[in-house]
Protein backbone atom coordinates (compact mmCIF):
# COMPACT_ATOMS: atom_id res chain seq x y z
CA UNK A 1 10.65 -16.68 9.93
CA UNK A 2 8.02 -16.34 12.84
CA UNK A 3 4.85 -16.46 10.68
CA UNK A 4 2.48 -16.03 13.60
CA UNK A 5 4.45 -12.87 14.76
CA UNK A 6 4.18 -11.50 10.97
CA UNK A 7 0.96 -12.40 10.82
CA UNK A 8 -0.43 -10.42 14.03
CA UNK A 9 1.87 -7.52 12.92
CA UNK A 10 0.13 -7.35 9.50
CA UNK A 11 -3.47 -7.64 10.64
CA UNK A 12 -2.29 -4.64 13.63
CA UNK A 13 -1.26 -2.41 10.81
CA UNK A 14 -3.99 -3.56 8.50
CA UNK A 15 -6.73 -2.65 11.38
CA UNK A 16 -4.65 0.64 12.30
CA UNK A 17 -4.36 1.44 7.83
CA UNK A 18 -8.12 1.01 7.63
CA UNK A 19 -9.62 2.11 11.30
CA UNK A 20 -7.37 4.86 12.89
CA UNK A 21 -6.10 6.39 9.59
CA UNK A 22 -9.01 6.66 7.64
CA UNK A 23 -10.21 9.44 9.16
CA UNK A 24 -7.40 11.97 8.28
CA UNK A 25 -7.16 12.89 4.40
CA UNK A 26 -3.35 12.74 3.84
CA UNK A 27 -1.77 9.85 5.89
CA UNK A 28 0.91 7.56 5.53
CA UNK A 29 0.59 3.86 3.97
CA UNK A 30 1.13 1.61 6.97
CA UNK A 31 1.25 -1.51 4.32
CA UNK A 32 3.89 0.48 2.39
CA UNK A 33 6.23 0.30 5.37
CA UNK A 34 5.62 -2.93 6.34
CA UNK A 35 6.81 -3.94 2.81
CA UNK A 36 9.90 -2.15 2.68
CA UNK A 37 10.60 -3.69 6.35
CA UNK A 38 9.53 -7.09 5.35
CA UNK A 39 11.81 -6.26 2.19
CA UNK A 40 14.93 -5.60 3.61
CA UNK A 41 14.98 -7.44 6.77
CA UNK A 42 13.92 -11.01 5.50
CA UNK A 43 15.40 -13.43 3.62
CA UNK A 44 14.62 -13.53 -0.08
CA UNK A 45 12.13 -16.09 0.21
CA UNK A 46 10.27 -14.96 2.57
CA UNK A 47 10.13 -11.24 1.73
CA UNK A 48 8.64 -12.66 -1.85
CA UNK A 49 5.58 -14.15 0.27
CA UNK A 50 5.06 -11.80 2.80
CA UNK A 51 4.99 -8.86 -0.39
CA UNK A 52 1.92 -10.25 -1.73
CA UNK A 53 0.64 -11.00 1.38
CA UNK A 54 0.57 -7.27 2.33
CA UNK A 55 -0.47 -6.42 -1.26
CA UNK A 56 -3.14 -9.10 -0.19
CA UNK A 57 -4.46 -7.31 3.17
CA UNK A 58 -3.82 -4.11 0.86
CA UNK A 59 -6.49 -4.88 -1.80
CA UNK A 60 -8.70 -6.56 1.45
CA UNK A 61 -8.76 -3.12 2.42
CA UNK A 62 -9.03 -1.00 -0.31
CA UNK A 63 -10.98 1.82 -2.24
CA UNK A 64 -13.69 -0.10 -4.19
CA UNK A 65 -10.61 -0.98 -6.86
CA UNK A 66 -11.15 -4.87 -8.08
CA UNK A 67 -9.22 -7.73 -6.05
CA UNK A 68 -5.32 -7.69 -6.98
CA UNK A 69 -3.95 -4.84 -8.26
CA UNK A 70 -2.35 -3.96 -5.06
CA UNK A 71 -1.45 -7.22 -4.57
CA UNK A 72 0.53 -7.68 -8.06
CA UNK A 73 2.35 -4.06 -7.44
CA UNK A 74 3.60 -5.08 -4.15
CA UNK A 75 4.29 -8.60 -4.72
CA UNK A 76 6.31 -7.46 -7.82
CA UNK A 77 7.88 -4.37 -6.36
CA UNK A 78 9.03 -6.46 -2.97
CA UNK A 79 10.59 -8.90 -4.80
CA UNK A 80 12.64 -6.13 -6.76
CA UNK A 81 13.18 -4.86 -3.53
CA UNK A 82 13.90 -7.87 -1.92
CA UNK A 83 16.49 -8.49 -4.42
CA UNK A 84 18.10 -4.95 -4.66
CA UNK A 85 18.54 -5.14 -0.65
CA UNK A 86 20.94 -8.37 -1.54
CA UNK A 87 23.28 -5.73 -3.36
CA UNK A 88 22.45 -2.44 -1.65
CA UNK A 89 22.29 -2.55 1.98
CA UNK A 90 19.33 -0.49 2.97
CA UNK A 91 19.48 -0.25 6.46
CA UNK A 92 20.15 3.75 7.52
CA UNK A 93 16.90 5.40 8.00
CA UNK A 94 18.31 8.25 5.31
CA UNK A 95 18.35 5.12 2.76
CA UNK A 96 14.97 3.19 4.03
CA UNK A 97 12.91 6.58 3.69
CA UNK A 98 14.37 6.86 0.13
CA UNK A 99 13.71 3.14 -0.50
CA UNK A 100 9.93 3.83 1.03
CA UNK A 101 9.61 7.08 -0.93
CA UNK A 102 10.44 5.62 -4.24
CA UNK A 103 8.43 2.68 -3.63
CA UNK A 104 5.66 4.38 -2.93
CA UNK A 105 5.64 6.33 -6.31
CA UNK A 106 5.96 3.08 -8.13
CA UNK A 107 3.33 1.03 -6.54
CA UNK A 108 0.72 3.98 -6.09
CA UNK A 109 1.11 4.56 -10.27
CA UNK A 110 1.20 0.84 -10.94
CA UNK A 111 -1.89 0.02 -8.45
CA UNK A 112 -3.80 2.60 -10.34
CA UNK A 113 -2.34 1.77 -13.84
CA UNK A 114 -3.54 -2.49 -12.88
CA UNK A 115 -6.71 -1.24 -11.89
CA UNK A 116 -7.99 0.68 -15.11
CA UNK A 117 -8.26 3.70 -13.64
CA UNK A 118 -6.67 7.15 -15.64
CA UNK A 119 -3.48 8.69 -13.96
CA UNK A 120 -5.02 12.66 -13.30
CA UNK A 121 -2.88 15.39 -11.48
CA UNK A 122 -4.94 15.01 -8.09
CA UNK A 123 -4.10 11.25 -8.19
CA UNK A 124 -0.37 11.73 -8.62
CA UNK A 125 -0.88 14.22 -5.81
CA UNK A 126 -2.23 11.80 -4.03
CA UNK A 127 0.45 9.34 -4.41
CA UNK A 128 3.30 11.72 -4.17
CA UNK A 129 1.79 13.08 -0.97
CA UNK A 130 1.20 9.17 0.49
CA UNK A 131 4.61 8.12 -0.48
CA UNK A 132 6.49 11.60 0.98
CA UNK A 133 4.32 11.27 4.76
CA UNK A 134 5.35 7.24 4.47
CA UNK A 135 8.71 7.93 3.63
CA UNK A 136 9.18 10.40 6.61
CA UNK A 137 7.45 8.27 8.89
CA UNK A 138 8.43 4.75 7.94
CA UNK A 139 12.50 4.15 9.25
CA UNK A 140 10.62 5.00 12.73
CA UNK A 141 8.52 2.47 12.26
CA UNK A 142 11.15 -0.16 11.49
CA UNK A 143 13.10 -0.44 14.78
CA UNK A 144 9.71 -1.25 16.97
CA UNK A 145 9.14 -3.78 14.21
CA UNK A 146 12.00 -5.70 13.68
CA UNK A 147 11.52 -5.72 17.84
CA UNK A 148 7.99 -7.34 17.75
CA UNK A 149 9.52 -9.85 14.99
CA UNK A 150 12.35 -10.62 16.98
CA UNK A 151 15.27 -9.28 14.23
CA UNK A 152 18.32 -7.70 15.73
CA UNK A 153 19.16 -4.76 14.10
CA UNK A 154 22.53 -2.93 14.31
CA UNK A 155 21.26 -0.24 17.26
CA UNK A 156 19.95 -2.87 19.15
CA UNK A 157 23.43 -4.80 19.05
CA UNK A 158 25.18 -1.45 19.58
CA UNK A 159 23.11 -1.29 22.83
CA UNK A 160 23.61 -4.14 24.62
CA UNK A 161 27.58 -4.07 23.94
C-alpha cells in the first residue's frame, strides 16, 4: 500500500468535497467514492484503515455534527464492503455505481442516526439525492484513481496488450 499516495489523494478530494463542491446544493460525496475505491481495490487490511480514515477527513469536514459519526459509518460500512468485495467481485462500473449507490443510503441514514439527529423526508432526500449523483459519477472516478495509486485495473492491462 503507498500510504503517501493515499494520503495526498484523500486530502485532494477532502479539499475538492469541502472547497469546490460546497457551493452547489446537490453534489456528489467525493469521500463516498473514495471508500468504495479504497474498498474494493485494497487488500482487506488496508481498506479497514483507510475506511475510517476517510470517515475521519469526513467528520473533519463536516456539517456542525459531533466528531465520529461519519467516521464509525464508514469505518463499519468499508469493512462490510471490504469483505463482500472478497466474494463479489465489484469491479464493472454497472456493479461499483450500485455498490456506491447502496452505500451511500446506508451511511447517509446511519451518519445521521450516530449523530442524534431525527430522519425527516428532506433528509432522506438529501441522502437519496447524494448517493444517486455519487453513484452516477463515482466508477468514473475510479480508473484516474487506481492510476494516481498505482493499481492496475483490467482496462489498463487490456491496453497495453
Amino acid at each position: 500500500m503507498r500510504w503517501f499516495r493515499f494520503a495526498v489523494l484523500i486530502l485532494t478530494v477532502t479539499i475538492l468535497q469541502k472547497g469546490v463542491l460546497a457551493r452547489w446544493d446537490s453534489k456528489p460525496d467525493l469521500l463516498l467514492i473514495a471508500l468504495v475505491f479504497s474498498a474494493t481495490y485494497f487488500n482487506t487490511s488496508d481498506a479497514m484503515i483507510s475506511s475510517f480514515t476517510i470517515g475521519f477527513a469526513a467528520d473533519l469536514i463536516g456539517s456542525p455534527m459531533p466528531m465520529g459519526p461519519h467516521m464509525i459509518s464508514f469505518g463499519v460500512f468499508g469493512t462490510l464492503l471490504a469483505y463482500l468485495h472478497r466474494v463479489i467481485a465489484i469491479r464493472r462500473m454497472p456493479f461499483q455505481a450500485l455498490a456506491i449507490f447502496v452505500t451511500g443510503l446506508l451511511v447517509g441514514v446511519v451518519t445521521h442516526l450516530l449523530a442524534g439527529e431525527p430522519l425527516s423526508r428532506s433528509l432522506l432526500a438529501v441522502v437519496l439525492v447524494t448517493s444517486l449523483y455519487s453513484g452516477f459519477v463515482g466508477p468514473f472516478l475510479v480508473a484516474p484513481s487506481a492510476w494516481w495509486m498505482g493499481i492496475r485495473t483490467d482496462r489498463l492491462r487490456l491496453r497495453r496488450r
